[in-house]
C-alpha atoms as a PDB file:
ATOM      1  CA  UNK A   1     -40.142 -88.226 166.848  1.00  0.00           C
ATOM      2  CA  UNK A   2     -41.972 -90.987 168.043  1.00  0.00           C
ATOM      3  CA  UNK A   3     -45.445 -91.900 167.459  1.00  0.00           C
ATOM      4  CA  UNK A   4     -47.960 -93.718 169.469  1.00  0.00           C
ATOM      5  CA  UNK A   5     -50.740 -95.258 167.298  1.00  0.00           C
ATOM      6  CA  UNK A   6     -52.790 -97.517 170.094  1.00  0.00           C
ATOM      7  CA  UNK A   7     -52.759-100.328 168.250  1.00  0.00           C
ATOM      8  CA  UNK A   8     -54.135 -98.851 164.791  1.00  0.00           C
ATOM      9  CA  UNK A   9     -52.780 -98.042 161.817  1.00  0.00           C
ATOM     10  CA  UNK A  10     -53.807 -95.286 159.359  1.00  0.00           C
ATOM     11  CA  UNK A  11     -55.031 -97.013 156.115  1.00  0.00           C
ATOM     12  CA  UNK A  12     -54.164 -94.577 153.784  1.00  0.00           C
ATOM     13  CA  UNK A  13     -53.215 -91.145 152.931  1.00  0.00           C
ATOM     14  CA  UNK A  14     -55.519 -88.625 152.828  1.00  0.00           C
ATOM     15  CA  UNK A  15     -55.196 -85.975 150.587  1.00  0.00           C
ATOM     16  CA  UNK A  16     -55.416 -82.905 152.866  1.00  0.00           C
ATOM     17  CA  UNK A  17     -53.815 -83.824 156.460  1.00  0.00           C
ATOM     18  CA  UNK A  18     -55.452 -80.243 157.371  1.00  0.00           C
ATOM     19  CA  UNK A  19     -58.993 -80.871 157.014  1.00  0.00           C
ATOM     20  CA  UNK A  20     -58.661 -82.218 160.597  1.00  0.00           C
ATOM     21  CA  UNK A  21     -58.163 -78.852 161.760  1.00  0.00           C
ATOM     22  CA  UNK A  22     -61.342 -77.265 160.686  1.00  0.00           C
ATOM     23  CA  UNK A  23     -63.086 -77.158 163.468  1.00  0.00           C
ATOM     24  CA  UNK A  24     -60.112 -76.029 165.633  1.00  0.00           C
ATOM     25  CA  UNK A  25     -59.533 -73.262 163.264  1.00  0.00           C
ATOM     26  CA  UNK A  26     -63.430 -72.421 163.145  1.00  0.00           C
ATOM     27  CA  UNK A  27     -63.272 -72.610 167.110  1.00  0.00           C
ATOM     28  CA  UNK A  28     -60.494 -69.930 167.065  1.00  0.00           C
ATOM     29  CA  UNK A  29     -61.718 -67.907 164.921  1.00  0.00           C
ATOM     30  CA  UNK A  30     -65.707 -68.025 165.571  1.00  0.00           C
ATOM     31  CA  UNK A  31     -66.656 -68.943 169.354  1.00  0.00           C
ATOM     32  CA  UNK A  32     -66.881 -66.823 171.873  1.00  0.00           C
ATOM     33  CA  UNK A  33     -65.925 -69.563 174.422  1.00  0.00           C
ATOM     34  CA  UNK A  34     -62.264 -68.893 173.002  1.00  0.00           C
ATOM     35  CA  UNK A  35     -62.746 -65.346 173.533  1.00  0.00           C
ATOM     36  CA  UNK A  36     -63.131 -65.885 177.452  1.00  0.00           C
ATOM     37  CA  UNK A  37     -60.902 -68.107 178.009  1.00  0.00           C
ATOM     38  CA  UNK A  38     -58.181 -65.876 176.759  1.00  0.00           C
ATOM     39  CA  UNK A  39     -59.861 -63.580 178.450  1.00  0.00           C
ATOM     40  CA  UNK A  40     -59.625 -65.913 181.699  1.00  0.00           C
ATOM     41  CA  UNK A  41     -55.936 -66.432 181.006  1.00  0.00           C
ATOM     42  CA  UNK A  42     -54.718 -62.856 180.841  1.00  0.00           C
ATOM     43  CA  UNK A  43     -56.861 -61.845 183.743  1.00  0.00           C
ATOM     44  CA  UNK A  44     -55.195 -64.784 186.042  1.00  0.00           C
ATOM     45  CA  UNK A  45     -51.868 -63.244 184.791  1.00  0.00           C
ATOM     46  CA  UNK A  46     -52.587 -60.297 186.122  1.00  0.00           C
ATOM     47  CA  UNK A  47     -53.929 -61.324 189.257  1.00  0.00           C
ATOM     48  CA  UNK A  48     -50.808 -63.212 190.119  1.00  0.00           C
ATOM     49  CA  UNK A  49     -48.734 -60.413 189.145  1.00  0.00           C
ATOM     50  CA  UNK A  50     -50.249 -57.663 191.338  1.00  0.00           C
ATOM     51  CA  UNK A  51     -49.436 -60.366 194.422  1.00  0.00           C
ATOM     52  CA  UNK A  52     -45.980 -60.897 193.123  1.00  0.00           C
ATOM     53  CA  UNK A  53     -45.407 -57.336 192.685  1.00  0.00           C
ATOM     54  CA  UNK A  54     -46.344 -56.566 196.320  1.00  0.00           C
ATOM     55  CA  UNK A  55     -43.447 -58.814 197.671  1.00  0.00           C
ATOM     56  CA  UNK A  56     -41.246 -58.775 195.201  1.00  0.00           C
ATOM     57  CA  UNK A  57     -37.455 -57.862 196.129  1.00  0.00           C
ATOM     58  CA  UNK A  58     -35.684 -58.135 192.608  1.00  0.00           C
ATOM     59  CA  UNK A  59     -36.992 -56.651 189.411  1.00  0.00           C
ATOM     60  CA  UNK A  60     -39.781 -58.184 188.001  1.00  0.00           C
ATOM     61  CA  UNK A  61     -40.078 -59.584 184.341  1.00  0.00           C
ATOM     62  CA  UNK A  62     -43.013 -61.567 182.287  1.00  0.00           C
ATOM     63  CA  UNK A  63     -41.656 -63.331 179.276  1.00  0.00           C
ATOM     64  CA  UNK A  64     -44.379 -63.963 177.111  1.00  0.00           C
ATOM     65  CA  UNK A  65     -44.757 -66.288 173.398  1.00  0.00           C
ATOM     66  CA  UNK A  66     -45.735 -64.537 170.364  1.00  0.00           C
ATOM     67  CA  UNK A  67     -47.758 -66.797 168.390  1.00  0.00           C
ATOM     68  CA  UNK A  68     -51.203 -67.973 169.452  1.00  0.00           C
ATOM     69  CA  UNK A  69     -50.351 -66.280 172.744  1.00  0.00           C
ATOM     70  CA  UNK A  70     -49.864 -62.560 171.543  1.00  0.00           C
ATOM     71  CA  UNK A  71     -51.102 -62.408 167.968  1.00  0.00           C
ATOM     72  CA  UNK A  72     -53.752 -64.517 166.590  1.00  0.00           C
ATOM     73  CA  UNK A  73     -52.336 -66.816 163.276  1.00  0.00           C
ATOM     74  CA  UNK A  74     -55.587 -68.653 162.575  1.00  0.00           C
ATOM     75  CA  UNK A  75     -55.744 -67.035 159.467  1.00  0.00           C
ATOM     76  CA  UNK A  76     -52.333 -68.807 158.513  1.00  0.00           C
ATOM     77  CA  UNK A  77     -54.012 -72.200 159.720  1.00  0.00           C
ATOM     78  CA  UNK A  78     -57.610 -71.312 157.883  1.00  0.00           C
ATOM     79  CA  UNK A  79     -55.171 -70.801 154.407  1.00  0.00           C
ATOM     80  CA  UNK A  80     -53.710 -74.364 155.229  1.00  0.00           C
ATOM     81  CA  UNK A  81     -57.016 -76.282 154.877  1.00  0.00           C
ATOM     82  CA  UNK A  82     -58.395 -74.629 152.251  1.00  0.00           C
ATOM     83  CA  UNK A  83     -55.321 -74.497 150.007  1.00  0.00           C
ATOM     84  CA  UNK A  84     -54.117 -77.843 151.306  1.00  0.00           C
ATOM     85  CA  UNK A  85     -49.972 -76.576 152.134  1.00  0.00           C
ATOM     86  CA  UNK A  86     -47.685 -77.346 154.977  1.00  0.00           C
ATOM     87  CA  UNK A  87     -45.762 -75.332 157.293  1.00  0.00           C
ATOM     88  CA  UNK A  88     -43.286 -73.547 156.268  1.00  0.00           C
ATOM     89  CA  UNK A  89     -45.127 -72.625 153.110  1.00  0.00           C
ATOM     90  CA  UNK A  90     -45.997 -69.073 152.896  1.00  0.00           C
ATOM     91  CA  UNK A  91     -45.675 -68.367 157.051  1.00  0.00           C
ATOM     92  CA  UNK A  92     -43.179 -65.465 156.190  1.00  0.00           C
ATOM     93  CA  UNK A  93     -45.489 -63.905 153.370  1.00  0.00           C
ATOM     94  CA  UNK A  94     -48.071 -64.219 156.425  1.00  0.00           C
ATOM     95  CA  UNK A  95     -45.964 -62.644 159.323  1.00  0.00           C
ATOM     96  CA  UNK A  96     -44.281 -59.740 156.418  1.00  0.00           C
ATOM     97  CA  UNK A  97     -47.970 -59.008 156.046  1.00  0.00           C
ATOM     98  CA  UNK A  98     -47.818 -57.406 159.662  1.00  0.00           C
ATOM     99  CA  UNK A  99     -52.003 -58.743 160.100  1.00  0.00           C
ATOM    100  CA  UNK A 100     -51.258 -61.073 163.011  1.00  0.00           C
ATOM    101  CA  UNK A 101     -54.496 -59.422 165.402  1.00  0.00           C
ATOM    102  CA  UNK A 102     -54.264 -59.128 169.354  1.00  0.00           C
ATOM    103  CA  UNK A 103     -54.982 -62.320 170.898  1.00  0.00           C
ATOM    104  CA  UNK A 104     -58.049 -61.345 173.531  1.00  0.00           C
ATOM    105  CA  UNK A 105     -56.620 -60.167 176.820  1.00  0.00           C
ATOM    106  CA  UNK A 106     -53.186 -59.379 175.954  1.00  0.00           C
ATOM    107  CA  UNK A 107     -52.662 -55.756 175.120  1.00  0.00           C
ATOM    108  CA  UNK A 108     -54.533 -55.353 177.877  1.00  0.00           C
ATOM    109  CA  UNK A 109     -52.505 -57.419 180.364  1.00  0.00           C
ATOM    110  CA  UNK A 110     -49.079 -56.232 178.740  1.00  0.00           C
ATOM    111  CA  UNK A 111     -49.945 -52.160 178.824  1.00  0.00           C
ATOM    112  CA  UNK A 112     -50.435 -52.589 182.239  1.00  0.00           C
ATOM    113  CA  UNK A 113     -47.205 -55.419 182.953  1.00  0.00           C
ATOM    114  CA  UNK A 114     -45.674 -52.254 181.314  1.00  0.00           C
ATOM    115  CA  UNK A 115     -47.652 -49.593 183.581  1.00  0.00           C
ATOM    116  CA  UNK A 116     -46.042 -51.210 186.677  1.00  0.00           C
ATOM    117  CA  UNK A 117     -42.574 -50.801 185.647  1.00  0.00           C
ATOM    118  CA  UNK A 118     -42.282 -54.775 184.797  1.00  0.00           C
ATOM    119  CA  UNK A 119     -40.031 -55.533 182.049  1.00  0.00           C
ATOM    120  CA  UNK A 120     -41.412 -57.750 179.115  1.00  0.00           C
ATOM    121  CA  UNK A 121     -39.614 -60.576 176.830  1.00  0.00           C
ATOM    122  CA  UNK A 122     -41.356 -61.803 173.710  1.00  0.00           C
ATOM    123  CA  UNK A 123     -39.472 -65.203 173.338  1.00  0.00           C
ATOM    124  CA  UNK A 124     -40.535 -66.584 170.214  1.00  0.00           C
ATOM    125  CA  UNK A 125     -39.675 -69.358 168.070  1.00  0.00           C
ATOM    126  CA  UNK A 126     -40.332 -66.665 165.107  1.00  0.00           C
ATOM    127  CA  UNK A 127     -36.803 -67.249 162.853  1.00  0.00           C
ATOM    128  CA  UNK A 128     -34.614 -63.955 163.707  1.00  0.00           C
ATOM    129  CA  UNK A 129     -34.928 -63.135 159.715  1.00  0.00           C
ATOM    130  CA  UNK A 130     -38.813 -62.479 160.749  1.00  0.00           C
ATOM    131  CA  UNK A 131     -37.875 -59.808 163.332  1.00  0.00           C
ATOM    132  CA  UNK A 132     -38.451 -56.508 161.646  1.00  0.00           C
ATOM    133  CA  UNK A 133     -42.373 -57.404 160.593  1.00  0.00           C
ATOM    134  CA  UNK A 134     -42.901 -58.751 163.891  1.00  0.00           C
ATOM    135  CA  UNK A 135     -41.752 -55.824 165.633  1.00  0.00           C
ATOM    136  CA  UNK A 136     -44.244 -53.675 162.579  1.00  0.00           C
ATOM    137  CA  UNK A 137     -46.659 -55.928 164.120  1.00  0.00           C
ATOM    138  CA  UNK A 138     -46.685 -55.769 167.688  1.00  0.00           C
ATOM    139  CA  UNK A 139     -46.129 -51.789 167.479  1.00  0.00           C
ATOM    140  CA  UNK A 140     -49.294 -51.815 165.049  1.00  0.00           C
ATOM    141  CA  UNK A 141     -51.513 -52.605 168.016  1.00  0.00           C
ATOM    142  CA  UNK A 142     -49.451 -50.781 170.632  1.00  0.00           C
ATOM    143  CA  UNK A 143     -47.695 -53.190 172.755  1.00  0.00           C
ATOM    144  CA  UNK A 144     -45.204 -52.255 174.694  1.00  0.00           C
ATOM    145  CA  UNK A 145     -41.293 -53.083 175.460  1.00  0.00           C
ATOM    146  CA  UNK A 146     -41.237 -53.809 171.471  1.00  0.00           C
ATOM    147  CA  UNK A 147     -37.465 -53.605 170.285  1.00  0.00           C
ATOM    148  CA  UNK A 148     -34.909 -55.823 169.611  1.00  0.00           C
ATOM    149  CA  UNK A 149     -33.419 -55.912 173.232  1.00  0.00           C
ATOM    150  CA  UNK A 150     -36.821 -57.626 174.473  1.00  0.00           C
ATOM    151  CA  UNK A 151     -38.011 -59.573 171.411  1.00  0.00           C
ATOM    152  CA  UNK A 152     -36.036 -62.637 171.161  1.00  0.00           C
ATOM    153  CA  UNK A 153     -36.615 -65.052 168.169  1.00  0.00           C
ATOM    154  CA  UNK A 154     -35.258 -67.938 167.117  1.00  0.00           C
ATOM    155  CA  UNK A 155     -31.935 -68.235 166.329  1.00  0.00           C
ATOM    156  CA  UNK A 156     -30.592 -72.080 166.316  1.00  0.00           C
ATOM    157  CA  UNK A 157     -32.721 -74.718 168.186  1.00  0.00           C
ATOM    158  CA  UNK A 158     -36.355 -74.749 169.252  1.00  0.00           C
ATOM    159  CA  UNK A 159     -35.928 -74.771 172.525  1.00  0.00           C
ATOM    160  CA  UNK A 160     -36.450 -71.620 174.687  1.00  0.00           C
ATOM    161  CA  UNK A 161     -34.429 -72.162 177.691  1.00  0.00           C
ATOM    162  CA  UNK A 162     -31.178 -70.520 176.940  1.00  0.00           C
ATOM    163  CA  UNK A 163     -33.126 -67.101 175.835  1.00  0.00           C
ATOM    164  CA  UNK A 164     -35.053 -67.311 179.499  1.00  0.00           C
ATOM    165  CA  UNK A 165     -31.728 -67.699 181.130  1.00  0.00           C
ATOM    166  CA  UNK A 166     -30.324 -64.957 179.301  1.00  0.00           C
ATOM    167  CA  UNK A 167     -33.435 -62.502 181.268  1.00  0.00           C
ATOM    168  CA  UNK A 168     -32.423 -64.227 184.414  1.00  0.00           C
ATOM    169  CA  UNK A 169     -28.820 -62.822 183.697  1.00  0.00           C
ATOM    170  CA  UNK A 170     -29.839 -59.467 183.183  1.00  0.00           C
ATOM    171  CA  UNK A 171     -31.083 -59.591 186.972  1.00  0.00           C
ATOM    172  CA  UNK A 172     -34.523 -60.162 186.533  1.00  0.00           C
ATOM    173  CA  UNK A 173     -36.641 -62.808 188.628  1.00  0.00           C
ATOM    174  CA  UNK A 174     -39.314 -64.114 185.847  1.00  0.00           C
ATOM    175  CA  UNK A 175     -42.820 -63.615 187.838  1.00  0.00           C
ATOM    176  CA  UNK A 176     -44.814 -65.106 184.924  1.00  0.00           C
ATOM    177  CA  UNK A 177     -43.880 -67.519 181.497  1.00  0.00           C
ATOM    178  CA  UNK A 178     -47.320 -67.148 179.205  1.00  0.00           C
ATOM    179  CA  UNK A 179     -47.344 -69.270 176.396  1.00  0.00           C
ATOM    180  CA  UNK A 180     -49.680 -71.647 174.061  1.00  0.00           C
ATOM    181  CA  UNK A 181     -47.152 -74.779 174.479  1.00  0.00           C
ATOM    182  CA  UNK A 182     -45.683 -76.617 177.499  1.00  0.00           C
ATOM    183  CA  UNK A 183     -42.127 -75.689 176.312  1.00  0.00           C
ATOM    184  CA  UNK A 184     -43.100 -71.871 176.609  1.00  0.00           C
ATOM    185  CA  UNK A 185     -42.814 -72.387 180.312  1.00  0.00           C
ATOM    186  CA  UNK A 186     -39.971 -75.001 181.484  1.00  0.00           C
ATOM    187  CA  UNK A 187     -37.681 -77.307 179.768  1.00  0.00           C
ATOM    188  CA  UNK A 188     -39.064 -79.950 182.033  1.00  0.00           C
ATOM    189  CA  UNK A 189     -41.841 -80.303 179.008  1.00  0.00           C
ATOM    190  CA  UNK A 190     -39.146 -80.632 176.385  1.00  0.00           C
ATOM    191  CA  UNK A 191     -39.545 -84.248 176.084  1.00  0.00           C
ATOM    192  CA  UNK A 192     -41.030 -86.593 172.992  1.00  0.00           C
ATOM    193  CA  UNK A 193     -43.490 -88.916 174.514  1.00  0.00           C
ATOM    194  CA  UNK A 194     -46.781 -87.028 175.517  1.00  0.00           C
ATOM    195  CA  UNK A 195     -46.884 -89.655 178.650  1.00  0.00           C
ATOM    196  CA  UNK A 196     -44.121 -87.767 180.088  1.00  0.00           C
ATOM    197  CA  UNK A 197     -45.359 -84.679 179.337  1.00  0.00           C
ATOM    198  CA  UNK A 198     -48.516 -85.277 181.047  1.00  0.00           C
ATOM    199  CA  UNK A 199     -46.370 -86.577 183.873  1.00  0.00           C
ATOM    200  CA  UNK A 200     -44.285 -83.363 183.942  1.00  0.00           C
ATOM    201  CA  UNK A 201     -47.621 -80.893 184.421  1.00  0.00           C
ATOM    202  CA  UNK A 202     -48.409 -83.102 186.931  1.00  0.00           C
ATOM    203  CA  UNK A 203     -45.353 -82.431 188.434  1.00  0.00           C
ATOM    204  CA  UNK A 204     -45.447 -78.831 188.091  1.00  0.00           C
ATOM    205  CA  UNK A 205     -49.127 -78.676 189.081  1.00  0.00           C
ATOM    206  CA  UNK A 206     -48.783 -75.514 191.896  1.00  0.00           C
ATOM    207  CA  UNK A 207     -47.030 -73.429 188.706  1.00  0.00           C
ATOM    208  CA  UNK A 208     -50.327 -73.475 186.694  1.00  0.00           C
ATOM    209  CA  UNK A 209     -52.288 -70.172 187.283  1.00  0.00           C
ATOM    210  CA  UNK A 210     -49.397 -68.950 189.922  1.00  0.00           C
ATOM    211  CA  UNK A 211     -46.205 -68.536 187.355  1.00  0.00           C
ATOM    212  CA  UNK A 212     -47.446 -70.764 184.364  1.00  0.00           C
ATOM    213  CA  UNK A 213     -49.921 -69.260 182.133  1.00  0.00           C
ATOM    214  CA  UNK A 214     -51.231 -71.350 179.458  1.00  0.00           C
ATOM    215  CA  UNK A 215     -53.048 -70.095 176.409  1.00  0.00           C
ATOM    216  CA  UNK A 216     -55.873 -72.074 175.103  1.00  0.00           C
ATOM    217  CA  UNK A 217     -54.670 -73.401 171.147  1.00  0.00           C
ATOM    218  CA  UNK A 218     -56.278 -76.115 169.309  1.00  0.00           C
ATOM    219  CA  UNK A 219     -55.290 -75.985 166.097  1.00  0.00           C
ATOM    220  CA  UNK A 220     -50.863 -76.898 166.512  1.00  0.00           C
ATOM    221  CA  UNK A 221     -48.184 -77.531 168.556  1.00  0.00           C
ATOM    222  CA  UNK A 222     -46.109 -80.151 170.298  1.00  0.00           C
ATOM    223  CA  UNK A 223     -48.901 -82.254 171.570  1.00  0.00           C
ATOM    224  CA  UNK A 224     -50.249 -82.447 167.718  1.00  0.00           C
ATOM    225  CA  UNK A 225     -46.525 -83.138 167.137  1.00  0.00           C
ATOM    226  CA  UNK A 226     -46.253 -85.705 169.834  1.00  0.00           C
ATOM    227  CA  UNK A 227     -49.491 -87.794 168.368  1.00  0.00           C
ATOM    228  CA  UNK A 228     -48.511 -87.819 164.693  1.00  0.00           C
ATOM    229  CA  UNK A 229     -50.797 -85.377 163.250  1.00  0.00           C
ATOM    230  CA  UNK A 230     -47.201 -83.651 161.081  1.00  0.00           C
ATOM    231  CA  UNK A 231     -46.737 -86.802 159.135  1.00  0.00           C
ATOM    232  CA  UNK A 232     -48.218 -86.302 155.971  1.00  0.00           C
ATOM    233  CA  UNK A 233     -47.973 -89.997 155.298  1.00  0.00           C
ATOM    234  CA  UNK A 234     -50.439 -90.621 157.148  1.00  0.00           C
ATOM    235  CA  UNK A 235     -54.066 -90.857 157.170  1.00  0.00           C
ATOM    236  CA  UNK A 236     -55.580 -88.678 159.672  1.00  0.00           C
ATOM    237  CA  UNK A 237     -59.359 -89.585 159.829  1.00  0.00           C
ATOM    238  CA  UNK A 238     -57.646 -92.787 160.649  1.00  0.00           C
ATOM    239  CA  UNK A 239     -54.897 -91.307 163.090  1.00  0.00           C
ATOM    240  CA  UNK A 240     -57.670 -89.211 164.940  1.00  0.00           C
ATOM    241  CA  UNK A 241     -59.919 -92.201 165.325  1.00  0.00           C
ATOM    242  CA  UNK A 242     -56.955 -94.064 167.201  1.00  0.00           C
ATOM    243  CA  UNK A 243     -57.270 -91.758 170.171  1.00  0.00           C
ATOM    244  CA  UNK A 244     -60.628 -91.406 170.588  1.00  0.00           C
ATOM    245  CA  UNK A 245     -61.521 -92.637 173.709  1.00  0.00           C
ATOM    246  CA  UNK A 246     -65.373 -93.736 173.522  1.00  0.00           C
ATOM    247  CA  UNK A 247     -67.739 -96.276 176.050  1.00  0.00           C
END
């Protein structure tokens, strides 16, 4: 991994990395700004779909993440600061708890993906041993499509593009890829340096809203990854205060 540090270096280690992610995880859990834009998100999904559905000429299918894009973990991140433990530390005593709530929007968007004959693939980095309390999960609330021929977890590497392929092979055209993380949607994101990353939404700007849904998530993922914030060794008051950008 490499890690950009503009110039600064973190002084020291702090004690809890997570304590950075308080707000985040308050955010999540508390506003109701993250409530709409979830909201937002699902209700662009659907928009796009109904068009797509109207000209479609192959069968349609929405591949969709699990985690922070289906079922809300912030309690997993919330334990994290105030217990002061890193991932993978009790994430499968989380997900066998079968708790994970409905991300806002999504049941919603899914039951009716589902009402218009679309077929659905959870594609989720989830390890495969994980797959029977994920599927007590989703059924808990009542999504739809939930079995083992549509939920597809992790099984060797992180990255999600063979597992998208493999719905392409079954003779479905993907209308929609809704995820919390760049690499939910193309392998064109699946690259280390956040400049390129950047450079790569760019790119893909006309997907965004039309076949790329993104799901609002402050609290993880690869662009935390990208800037440094896994490495334990280092302080993250100091790391954080590196990228701010003030005047």
């Amino acid at each position: 991994m490499v890690v950009l540090l503009i110039g600064c270096t973190p002084d020291k280690v702090q004690d809890n990395v997570h304590t950075r992610n308080t707000m985040a995880t308050i955010y999540v859990q508390q506003a109701p700004e993250y409530i709409a834009l979830t909201e937002q998100a699902y209700a662009q999904a659907k928009a796009s779909l109904q068009i797509q559905i109207k000209i479609a000429t192959t069968p349609l299918a929405v591949v969709v993440d699990i985690d922070e894009t289906v079922l809300d973990n912030s309690p997993y991140q919330a334990k994290q600061i105030l217990e002061n433990f890193n991932y993978p530390n009790h994430w499968d005593e989380w997900v066998k708890m079968e708790e994970a709530e409905p991300i806002p929007g999504s049941l919603e968007f899914l039951q009716y993906a589902d009402s218009m004959s679309i077929a659905i693939f959870y594609i989720s980095n989830r390890k495969h041993h994980l797959l029977e309390a994920t599927i007590n999960n989703l059924h808990k609330y009542g999504y739809p499509q939930v079995d083992s021929n549509h939920i597809m977890l992790r099984t060797s590497g992180s990255s999600k593009e063979e597992r998208r392929q493999s719905v392409i092979d079954q003779g479905f055209e993907i209308a929609l890829l809704i995820g919390d993380n760049l690499g939910d949607m193309s392998v064109d994101f699946e690259v280390e340096d956040i400049e390129k990353r950047k450079e790569a939404v760019y790119a893909n700007g006309p997907n965004f809203g039309t076949k790329y849904i993104v799901l609002p998530n402050p609290t993880y993922g690869k662009w935390v990854q990208n800037r440094g914030f896994y490495n334990s060794e280092l302080n993250q008051d100091s790391l954080a205060a590196a990228y701010l950008k003030g005047f």
